[in-house]
C-alpha atoms as a PDB file:
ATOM      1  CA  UNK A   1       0.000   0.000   0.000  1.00  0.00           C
ATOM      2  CA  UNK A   2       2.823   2.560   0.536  1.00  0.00           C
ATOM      3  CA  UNK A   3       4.856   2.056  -2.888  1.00  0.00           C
ATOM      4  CA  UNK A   4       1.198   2.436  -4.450  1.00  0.00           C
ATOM      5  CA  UNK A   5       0.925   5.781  -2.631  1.00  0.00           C
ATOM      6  CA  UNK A   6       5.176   6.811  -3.275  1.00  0.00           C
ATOM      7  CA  UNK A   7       4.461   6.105  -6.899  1.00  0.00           C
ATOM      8  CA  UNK A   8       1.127   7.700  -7.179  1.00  0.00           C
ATOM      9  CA  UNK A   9       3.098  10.505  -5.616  1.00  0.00           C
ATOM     10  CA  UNK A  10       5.773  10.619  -8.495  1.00  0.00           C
ATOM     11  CA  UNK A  11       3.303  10.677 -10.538  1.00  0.00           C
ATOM     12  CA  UNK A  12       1.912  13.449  -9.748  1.00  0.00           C
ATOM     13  CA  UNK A  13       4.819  15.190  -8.564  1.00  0.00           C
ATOM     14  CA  UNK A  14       6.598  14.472 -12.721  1.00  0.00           C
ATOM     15  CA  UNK A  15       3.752  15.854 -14.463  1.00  0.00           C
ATOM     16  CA  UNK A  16       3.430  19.339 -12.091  1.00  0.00           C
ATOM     17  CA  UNK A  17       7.277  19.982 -13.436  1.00  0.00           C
ATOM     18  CA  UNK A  18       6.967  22.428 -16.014  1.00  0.00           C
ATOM     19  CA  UNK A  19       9.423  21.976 -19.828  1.00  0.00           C
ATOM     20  CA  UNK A  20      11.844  23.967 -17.876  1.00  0.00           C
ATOM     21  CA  UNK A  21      12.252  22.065 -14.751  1.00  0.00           C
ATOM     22  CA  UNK A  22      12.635  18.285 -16.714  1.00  0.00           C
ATOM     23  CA  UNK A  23      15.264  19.947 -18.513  1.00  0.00           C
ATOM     24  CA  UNK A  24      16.600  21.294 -15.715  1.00  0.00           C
ATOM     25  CA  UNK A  25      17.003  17.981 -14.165  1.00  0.00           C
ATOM     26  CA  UNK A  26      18.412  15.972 -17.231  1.00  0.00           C
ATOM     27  CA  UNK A  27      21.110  18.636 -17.263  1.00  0.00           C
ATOM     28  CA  UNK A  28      21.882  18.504 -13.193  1.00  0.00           C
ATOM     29  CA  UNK A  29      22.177  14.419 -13.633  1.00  0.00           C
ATOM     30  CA  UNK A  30      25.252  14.855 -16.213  1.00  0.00           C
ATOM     31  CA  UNK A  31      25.901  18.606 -15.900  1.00  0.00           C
ATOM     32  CA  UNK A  32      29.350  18.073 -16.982  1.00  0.00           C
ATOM     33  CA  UNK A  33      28.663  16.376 -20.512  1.00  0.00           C
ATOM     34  CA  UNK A  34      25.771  18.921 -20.721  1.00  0.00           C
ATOM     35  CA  UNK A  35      28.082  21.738 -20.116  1.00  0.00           C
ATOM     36  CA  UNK A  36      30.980  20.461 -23.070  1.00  0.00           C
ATOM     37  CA  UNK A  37      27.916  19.436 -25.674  1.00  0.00           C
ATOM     38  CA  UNK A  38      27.035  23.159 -24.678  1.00  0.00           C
ATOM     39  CA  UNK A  39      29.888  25.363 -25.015  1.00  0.00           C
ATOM     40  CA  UNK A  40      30.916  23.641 -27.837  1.00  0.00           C
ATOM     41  CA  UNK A  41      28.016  23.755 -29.652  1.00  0.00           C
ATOM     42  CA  UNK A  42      26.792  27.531 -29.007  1.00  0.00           C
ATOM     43  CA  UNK A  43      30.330  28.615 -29.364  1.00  0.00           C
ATOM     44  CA  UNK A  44      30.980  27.261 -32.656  1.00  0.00           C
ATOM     45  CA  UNK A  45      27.379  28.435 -34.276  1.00  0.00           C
ATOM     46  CA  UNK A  46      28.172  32.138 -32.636  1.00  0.00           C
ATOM     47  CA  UNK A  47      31.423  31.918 -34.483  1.00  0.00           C
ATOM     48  CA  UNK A  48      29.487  31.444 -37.622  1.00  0.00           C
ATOM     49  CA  UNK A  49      27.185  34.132 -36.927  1.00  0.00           C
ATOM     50  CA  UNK A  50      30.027  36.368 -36.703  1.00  0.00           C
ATOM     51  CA  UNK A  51      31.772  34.998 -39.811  1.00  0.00           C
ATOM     52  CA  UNK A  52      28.679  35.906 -41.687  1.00  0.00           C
ATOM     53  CA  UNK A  53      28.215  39.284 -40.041  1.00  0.00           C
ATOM     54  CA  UNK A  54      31.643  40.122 -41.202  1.00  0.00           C
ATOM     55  CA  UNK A  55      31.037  38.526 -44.294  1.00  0.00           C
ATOM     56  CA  UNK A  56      28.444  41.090 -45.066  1.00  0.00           C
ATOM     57  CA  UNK A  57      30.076  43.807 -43.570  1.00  0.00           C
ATOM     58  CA  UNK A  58      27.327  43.711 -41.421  1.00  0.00           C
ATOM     59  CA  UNK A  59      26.831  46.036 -38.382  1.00  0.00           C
ATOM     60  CA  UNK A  60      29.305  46.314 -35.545  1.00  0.00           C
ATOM     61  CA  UNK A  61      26.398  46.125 -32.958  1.00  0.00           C
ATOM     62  CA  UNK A  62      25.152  43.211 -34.292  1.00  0.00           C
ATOM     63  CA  UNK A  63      28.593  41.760 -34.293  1.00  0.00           C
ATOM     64  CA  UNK A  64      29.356  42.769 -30.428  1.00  0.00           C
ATOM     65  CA  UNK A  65      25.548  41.872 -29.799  1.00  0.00           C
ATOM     66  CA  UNK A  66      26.159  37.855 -30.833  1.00  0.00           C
ATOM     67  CA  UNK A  67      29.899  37.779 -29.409  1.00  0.00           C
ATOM     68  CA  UNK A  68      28.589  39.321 -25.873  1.00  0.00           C
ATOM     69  CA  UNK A  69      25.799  36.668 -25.758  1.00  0.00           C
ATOM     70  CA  UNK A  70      28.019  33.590 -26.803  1.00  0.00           C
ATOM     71  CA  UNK A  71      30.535  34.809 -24.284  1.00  0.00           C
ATOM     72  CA  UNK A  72      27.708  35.306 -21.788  1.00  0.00           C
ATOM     73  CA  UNK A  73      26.729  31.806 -21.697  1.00  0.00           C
ATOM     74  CA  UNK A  74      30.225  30.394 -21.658  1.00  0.00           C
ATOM     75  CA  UNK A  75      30.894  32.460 -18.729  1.00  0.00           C
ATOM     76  CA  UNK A  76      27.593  31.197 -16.779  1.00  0.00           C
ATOM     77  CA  UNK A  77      28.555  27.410 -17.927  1.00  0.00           C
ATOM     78  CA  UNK A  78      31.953  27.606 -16.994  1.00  0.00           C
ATOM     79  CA  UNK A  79      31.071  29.202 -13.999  1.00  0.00           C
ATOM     80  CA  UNK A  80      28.190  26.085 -13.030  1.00  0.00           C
ATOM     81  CA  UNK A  81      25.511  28.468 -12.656  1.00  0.00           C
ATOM     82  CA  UNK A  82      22.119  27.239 -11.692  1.00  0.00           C
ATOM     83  CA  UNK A  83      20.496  24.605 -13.915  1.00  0.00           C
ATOM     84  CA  UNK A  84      18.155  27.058 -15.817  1.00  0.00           C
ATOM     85  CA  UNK A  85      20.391  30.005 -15.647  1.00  0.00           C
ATOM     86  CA  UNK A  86      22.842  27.866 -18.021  1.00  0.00           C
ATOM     87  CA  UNK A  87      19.443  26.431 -19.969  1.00  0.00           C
ATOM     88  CA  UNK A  88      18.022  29.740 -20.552  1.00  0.00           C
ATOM     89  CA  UNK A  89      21.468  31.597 -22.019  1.00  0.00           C
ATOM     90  CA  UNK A  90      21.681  28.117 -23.600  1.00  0.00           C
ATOM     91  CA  UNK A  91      18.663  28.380 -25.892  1.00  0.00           C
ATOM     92  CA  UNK A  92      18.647  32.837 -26.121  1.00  0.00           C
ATOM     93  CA  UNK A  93      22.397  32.268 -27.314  1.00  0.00           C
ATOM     94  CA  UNK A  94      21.170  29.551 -29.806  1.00  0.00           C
ATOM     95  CA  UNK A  95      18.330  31.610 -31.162  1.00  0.00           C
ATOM     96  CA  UNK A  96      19.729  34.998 -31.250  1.00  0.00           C
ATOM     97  CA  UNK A  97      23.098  33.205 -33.324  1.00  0.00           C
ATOM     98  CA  UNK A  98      20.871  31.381 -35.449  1.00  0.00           C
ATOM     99  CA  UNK A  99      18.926  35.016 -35.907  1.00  0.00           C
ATOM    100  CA  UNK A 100      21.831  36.587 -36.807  1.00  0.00           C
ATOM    101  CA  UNK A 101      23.132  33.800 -39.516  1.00  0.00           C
ATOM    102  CA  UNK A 102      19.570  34.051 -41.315  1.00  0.00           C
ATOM    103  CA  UNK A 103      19.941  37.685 -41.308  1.00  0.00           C
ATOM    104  CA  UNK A 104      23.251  37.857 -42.940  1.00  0.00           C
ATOM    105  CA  UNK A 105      23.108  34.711 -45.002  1.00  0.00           C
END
């Protein structure tokens, strides 16, 4: 009777966590893989954000606007920020680079 009531309240207790939070916790179980997928990957698509800026002789506050964000969320990685801190510049670093790359494309 009381693993039918501990499971009935995980249950409940996994579907109240909101996008945010499950992601949250899949990054906290292997925060350091998470955090070298990561800076690898937003690093290297902010890179070609810039590339293309410069390409297109673009503007420089574009340019300074995708290096400071990149750098942003390296520094809140390396740094092991909270779980969503380093989610959330995750994903605005992501979609601002990928922003700027359609722009300048």
């Amino acid at each position: 009777m009381a693993t039918t009531h501990t499971l009935n309240t995980q249950k409940q207790a996994n579907i109240s966590l909101s996008w945010l939070d499950k992601r949250a916790l899949g990054f906290e179980n292997a925060r350091f893989f998470w955090m070298a997928v990561y800076i690898t990957s937003q690093s290297c698509l902010g890179s070609v954000a810039c590339m293309y800026i410069l390409k297109n002789n673009g503007s420089d506050i574009l340019l300074a606007t995708g290096a400071m964000v990149t750098m942003g969320c390296n520094a809140i990685l390396i740094a092991q920020g909270p779980s969503k801190w380093c989610l959330i510049s995750f994903y605005i670093s992501v979609i601002l680079n990928t922003i700027l790359i359609v722009l300048n494309f």
